[in-house]
Protein backbone atom coordinates (compact mmCIF):
# COMPACT_ATOMS: atom_id res chain seq x y z
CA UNK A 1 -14.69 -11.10 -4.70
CA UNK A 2 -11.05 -11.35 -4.82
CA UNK A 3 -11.25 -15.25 -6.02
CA UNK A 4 -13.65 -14.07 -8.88
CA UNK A 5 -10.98 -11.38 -9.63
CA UNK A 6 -7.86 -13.54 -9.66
CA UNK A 7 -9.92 -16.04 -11.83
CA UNK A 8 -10.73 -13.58 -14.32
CA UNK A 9 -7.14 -12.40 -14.20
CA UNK A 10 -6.45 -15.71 -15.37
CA UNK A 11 -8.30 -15.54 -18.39
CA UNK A 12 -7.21 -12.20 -19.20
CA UNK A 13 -3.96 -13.44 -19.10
CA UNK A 14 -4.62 -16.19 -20.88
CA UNK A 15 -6.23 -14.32 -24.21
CA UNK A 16 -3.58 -11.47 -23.79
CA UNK A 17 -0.78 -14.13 -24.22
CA UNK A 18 -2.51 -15.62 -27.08
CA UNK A 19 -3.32 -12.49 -28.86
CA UNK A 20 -0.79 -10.42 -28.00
CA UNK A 21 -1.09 -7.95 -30.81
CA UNK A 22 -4.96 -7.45 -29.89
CA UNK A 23 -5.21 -4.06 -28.09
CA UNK A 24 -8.70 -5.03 -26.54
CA UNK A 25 -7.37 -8.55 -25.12
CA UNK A 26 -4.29 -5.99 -23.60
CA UNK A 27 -7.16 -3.67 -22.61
CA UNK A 28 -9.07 -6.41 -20.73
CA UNK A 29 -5.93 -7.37 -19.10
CA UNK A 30 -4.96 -4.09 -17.59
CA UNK A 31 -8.72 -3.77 -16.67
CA UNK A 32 -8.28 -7.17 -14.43
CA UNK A 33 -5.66 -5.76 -12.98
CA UNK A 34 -7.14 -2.83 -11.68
CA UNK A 35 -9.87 -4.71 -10.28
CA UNK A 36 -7.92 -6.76 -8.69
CA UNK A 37 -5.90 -3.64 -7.39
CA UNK A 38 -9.38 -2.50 -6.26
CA UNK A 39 -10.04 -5.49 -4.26
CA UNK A 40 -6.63 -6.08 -2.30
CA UNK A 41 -6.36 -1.96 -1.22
CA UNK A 42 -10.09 -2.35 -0.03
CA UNK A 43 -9.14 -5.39 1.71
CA UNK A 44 -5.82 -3.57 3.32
CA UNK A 45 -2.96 -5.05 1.43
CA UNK A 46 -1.63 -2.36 -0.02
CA UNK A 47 1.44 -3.61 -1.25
CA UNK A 48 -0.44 -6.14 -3.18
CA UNK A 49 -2.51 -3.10 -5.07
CA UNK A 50 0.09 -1.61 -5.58
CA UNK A 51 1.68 -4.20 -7.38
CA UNK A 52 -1.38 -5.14 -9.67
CA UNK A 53 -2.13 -0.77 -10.46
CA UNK A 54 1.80 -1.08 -11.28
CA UNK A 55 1.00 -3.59 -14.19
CA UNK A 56 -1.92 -1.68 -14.67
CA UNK A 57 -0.02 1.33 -15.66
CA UNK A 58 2.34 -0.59 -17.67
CA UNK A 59 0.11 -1.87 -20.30
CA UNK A 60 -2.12 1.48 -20.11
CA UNK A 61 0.86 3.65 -20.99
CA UNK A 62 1.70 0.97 -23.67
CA UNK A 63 -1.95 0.92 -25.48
CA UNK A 64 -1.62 4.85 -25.15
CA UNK A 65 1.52 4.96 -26.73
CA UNK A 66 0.81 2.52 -29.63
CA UNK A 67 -3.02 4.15 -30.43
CA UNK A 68 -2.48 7.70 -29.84
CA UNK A 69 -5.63 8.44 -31.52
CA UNK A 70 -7.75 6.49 -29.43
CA UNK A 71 -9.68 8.58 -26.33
CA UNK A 72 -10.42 5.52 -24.53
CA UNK A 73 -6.56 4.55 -24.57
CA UNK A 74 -5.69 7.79 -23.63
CA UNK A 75 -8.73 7.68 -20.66
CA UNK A 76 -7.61 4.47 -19.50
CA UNK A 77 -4.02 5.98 -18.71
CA UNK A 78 -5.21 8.61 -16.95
CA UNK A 79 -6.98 6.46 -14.64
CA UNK A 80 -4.20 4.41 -14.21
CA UNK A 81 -1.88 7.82 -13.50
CA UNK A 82 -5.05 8.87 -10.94
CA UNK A 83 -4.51 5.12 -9.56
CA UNK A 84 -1.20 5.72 -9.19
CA UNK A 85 -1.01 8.69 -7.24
CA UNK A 86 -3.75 7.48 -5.21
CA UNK A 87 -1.63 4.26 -3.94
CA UNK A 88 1.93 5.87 -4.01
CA UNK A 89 0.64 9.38 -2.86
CA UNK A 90 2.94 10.84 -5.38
CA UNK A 91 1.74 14.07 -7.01
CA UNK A 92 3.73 13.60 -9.91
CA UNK A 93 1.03 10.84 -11.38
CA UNK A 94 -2.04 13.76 -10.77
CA UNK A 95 0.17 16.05 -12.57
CA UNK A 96 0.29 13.64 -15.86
CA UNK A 97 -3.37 12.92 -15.65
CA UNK A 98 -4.49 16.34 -15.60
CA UNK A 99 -1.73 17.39 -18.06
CA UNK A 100 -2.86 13.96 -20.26
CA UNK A 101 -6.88 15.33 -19.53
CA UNK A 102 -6.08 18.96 -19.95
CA UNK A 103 -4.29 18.06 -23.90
CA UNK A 104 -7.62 15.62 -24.98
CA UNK A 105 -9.85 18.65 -23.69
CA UNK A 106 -8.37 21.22 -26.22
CA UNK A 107 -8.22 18.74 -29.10
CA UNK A 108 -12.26 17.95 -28.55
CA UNK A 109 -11.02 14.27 -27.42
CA UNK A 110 -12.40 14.52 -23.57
CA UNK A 111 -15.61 13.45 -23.42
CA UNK A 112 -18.15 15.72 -21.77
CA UNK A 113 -19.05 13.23 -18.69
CA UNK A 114 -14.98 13.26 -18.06
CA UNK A 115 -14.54 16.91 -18.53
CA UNK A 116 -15.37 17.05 -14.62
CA UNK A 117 -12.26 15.27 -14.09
CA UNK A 118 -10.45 17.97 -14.43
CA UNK A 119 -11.06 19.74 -11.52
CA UNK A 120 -10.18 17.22 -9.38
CA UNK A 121 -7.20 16.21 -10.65
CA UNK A 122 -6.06 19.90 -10.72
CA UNK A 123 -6.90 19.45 -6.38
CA UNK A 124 -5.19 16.45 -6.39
CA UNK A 125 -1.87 17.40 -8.16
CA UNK A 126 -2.26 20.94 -6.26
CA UNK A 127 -2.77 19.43 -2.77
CA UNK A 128 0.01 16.85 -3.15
CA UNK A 129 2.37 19.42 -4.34
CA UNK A 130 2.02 21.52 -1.21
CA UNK A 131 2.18 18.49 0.79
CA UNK A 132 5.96 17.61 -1.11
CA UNK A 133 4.82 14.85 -3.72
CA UNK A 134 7.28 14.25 -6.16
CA UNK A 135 7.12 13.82 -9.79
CA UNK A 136 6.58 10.03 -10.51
């Protein structure tokens, strides 16, 4: 699995770096990299998912920046944030994702299959706090 994912992280990289003002070939990017974050933390190297959820993040807080108006941009950070948190064990990253979920909710933006998010990211940022997390 992790060969198909580095592959397809090469063509990602590829069509971001020749489109670089498309937001979907950026979108597919940061997708690659999560998967490929996916991969190496299921396969134990850490560090490595780290690294790839890192540039994850990046270009998800870019694409969220630049299209305010778009949900999915907005969705896609907050996975990154719950990514994140779940890598770094930081509480500060569960905090923006629920705050980032909690804001689309009252403007109608959250869809109803990710209002259940909420919830759990109010656990996650609430456990994490009592256990010291920081703010990211």
């Amino acid at each position: 699995a992790k060969a198909r994912y580095e592959q397809s992280l090469g063509v990602a990289e590829r069509l971001a770096r020749d489109n670089p003002g498309s937001a979907e070939a950026q979108r597919s990017l940061s997708i690659s990299y999560d998967r490929l974050g996916d991969v190496l933390r299921e396969g134990g190297d850490l560090a490595g998912a780290r690294a790839r959820y890192e540039q994850y993040l990046e270009i998800t807080e870019r694409l969220a920046r630049d299209n305010p108006g778009s949900a999915k941009a907005q969705r896609d950070l907050i996975v990154s944030y719950v990514k994140m948190q779940e890598s770094l064990g930081d509480a500060g990253y569960a905090q923006r994702a629920l705050e980032l979920a909690s804001k689309l909710q009252v403007e109608g933006r959250l869809s109803p299959s990710d209002a259940g998010m909420i919830p759990e990211l109010r656990r996650r940022a609430g456990e994490a706090e009592g256990a010291g997390g920081g703010a990211g």
